[in-house]
N, C-alpha and C. Protein backbone atom coordinates (compact mmCIF):
# COMPACT_ATOMS: atom_id res chain seq x y z
N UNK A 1 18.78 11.14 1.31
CA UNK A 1 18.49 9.93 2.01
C UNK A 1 19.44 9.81 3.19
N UNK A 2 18.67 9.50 4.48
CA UNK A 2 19.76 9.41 5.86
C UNK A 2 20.00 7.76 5.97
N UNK A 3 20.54 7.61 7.19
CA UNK A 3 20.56 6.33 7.63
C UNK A 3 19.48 6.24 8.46
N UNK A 4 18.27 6.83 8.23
CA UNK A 4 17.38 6.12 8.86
C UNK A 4 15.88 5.83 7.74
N UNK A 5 16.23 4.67 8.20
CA UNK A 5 14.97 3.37 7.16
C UNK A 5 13.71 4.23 7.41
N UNK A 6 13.47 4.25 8.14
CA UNK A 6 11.69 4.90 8.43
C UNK A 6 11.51 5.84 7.62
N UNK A 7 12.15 6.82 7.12
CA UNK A 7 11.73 7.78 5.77
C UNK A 7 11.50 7.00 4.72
N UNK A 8 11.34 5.61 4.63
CA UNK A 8 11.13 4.81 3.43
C UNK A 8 9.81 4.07 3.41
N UNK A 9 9.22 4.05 4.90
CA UNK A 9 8.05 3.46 5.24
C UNK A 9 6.88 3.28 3.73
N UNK A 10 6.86 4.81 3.81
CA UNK A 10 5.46 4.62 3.13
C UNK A 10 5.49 5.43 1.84
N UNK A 11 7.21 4.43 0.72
CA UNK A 11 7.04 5.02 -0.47
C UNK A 11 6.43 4.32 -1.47
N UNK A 12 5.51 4.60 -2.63
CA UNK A 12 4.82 4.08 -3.01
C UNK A 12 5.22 3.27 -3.98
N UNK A 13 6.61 3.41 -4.46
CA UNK A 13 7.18 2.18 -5.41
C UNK A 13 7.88 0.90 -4.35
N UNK A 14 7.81 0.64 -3.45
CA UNK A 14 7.89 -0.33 -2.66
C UNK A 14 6.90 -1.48 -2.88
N UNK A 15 6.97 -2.55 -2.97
CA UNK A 15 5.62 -3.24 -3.35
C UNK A 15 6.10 -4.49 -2.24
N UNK A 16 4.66 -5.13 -1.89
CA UNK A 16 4.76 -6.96 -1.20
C UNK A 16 4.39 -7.57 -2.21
N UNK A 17 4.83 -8.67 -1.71
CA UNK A 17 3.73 -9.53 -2.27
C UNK A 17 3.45 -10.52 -0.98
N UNK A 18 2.23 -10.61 -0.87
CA UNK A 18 1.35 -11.51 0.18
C UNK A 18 0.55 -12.79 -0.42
N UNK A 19 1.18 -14.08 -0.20
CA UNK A 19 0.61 -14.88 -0.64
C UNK A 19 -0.28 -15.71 -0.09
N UNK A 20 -1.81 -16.16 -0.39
CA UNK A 20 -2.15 -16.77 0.06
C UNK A 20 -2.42 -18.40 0.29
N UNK A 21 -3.04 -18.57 1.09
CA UNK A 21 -2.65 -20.15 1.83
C UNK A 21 -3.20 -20.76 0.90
N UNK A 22 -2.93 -22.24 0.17
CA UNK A 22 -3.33 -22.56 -1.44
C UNK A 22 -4.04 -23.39 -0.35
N UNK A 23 -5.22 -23.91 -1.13
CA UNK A 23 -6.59 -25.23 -1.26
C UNK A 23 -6.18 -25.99 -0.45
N UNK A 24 -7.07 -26.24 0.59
CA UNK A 24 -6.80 -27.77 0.90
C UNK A 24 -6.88 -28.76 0.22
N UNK A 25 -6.02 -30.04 0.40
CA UNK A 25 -6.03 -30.99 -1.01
C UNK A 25 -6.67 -32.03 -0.28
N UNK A 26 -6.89 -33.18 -1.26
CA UNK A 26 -7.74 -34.06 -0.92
C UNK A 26 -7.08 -35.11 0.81
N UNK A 27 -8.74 -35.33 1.02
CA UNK A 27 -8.38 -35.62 2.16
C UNK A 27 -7.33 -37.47 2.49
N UNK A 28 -5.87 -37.47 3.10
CA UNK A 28 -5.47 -38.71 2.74
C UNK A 28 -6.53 -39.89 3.44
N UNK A 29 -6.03 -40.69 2.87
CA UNK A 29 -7.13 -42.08 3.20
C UNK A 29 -6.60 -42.29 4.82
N UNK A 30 -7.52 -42.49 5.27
CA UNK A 30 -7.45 -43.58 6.90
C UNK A 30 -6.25 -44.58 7.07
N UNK A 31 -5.43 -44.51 7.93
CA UNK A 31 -4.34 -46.16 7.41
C UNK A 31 -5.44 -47.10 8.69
N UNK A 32 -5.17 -48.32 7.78
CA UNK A 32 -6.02 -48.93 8.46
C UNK A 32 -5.06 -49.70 10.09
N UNK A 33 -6.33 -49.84 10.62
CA UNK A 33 -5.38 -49.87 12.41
C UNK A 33 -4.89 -50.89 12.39
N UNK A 34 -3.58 -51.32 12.98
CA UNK A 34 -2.21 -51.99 12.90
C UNK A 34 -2.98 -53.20 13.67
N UNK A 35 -2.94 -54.80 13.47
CA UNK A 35 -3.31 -55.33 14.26
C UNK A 35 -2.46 -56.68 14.13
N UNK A 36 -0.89 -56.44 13.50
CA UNK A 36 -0.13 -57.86 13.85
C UNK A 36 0.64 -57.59 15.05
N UNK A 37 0.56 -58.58 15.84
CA UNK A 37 0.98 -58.22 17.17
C UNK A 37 1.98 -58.27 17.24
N UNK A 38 3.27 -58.96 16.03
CA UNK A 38 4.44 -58.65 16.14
C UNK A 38 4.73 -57.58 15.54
N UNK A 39 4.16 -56.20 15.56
CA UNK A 39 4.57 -54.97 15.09
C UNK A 39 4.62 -54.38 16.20
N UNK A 40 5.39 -53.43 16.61
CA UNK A 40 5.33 -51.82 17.90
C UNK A 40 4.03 -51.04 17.30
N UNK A 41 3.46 -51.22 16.48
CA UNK A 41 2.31 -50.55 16.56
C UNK A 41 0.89 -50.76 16.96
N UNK A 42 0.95 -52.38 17.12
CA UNK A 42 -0.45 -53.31 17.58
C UNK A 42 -0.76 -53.05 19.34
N UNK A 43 -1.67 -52.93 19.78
CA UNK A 43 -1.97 -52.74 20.88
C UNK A 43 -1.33 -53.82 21.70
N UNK A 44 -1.60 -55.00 21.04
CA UNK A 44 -1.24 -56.27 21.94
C UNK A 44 0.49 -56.32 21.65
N UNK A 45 0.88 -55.74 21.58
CA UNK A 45 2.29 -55.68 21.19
C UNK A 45 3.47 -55.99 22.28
N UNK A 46 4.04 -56.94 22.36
CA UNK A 46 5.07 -57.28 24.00
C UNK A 46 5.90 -56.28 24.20
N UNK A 47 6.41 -55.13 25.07
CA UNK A 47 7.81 -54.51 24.49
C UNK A 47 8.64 -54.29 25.88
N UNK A 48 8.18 -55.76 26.98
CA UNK A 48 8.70 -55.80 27.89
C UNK A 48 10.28 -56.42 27.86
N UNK A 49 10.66 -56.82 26.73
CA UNK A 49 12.03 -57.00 26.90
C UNK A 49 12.89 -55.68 25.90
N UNK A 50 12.01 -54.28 25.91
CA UNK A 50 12.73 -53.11 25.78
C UNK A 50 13.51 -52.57 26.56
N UNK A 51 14.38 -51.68 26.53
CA UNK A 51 15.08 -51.19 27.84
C UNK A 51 14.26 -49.50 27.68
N UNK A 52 14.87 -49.25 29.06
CA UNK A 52 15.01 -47.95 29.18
C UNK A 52 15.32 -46.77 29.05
N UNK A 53 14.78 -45.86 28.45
CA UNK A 53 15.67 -44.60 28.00
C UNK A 53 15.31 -43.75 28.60
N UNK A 54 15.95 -42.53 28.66
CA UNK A 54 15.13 -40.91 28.85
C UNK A 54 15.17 -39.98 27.80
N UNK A 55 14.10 -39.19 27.66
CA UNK A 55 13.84 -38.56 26.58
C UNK A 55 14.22 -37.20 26.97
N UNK A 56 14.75 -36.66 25.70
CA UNK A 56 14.67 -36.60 24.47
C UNK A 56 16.01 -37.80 24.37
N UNK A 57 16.03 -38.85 23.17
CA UNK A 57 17.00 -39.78 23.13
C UNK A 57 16.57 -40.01 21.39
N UNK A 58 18.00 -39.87 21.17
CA UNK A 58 18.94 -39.93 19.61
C UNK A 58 19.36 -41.80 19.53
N UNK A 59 18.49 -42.43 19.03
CA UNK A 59 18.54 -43.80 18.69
C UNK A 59 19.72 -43.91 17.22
N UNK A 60 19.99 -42.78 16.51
CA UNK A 60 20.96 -43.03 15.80
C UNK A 60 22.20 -43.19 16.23
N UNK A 61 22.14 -42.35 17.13
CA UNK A 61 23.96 -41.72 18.15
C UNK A 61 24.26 -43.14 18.47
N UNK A 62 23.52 -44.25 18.44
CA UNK A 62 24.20 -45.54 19.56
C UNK A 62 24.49 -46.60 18.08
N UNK A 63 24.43 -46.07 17.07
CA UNK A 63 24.63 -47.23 15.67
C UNK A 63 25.58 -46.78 15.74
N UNK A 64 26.39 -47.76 14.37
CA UNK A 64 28.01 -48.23 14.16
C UNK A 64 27.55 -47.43 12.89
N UNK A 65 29.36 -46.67 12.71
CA UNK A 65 29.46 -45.58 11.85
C UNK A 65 29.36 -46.16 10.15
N UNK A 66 28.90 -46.41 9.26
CA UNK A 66 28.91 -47.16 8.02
C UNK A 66 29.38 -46.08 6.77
N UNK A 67 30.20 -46.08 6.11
CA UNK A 67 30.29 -45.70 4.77
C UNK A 67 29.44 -45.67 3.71
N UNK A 68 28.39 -46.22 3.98
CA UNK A 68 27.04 -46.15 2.86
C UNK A 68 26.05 -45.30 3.47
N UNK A 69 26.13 -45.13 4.54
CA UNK A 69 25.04 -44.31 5.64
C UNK A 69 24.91 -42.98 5.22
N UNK A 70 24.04 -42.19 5.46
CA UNK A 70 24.03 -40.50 4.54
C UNK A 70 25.49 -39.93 5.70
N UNK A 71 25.79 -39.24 5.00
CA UNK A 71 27.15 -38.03 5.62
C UNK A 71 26.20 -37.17 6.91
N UNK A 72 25.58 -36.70 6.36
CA UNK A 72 24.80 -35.92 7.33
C UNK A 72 24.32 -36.00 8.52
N UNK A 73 24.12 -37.28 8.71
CA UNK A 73 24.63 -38.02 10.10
C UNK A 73 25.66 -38.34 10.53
N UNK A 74 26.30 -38.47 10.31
CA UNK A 74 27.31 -38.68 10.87
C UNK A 74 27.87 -40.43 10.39
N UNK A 75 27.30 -40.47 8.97
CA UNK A 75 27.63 -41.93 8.07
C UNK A 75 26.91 -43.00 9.12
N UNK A 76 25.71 -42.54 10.13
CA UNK A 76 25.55 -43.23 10.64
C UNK A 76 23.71 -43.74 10.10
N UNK A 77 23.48 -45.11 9.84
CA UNK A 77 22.08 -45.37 9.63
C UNK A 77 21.22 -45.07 10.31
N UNK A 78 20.36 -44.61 9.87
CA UNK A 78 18.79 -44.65 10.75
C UNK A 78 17.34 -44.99 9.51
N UNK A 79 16.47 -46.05 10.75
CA UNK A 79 15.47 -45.95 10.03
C UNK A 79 14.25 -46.36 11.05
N UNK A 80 13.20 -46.45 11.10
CA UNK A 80 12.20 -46.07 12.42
C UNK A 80 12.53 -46.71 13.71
N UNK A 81 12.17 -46.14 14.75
CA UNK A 81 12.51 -46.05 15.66
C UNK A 81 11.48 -46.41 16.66
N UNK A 82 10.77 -46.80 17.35
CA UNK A 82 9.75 -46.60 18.52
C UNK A 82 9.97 -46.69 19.45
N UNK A 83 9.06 -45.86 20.46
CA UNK A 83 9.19 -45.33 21.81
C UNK A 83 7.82 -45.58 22.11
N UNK A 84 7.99 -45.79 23.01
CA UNK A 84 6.36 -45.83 24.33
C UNK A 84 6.49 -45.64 25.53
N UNK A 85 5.73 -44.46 25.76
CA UNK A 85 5.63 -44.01 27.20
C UNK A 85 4.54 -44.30 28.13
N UNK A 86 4.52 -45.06 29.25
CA UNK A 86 3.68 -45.09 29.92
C UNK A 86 3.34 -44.36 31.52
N UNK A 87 2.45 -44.27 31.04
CA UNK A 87 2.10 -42.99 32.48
C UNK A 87 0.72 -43.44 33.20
N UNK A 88 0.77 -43.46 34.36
CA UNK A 88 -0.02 -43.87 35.60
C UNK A 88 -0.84 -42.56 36.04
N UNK A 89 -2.07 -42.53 35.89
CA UNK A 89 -2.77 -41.41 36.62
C UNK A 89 -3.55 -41.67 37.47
N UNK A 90 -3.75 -41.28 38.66
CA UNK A 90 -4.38 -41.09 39.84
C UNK A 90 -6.38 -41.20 39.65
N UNK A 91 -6.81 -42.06 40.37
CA UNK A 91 -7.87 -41.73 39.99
C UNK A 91 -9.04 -40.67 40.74
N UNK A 92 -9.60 -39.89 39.69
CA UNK A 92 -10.41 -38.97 40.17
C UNK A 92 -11.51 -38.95 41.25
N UNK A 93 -11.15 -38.31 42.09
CA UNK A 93 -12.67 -38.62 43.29
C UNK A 93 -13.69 -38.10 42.94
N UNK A 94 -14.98 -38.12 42.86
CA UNK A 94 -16.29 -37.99 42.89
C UNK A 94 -16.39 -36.61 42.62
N UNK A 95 -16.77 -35.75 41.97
CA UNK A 95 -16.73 -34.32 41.71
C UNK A 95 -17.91 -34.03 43.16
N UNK A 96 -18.81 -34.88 42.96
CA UNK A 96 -20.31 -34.43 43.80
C UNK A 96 -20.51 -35.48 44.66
N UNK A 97 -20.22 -35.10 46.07
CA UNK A 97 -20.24 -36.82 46.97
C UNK A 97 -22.02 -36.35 47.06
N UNK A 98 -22.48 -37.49 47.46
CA UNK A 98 -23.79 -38.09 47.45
C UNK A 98 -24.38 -37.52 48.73
């Protein structure tokens, strides 16, 4: 036996194992659409007295460090977060003028 692997390619006590992709499981239920307007998830939702960020942005990094908080952060809490981006698009001219 050398130091080179490739004389080992294609010995026949070598075995895989290849597993395949298990069942899709049942399909989860629908959540039904958010409609209290004091949630960040309701369409009608105010979130003009949000500030500004730029993304990518770590909403944990700006909490106060706590002793009950997981270690793994940095003892710092987190729990949901929301963001909304809004974007302005141009509107399309006429593919086929008349």
């Amino acid at each position: 036996m050398g130091s080179d692997c490739s004389q080992n390619v294609s010995n026949p006590l070598w075995t895989s194992y290849v597993r395949t992709a298990p069942p899709p499981g049942p399909t989860p239920p629908s959540a039904a659409p958010c409609t209290d307007a004091a949630k960040p998830c309701a369409k009608g939702f105010d979130d003009s007295s949000w500030r500004v960020v730029n993304t990518p942005h770590d909403f944990i990094v700006e909490g106060v460090a706590n002793p009950q908080c997981d270690r793994g952060h940095g003892y710092l809490c987190f729990n949901k977060s929301w963001y909304v981006s809004t974007r302005t698009t141009p509107a399309l001219r006429a593919l086929h003028a008349p």
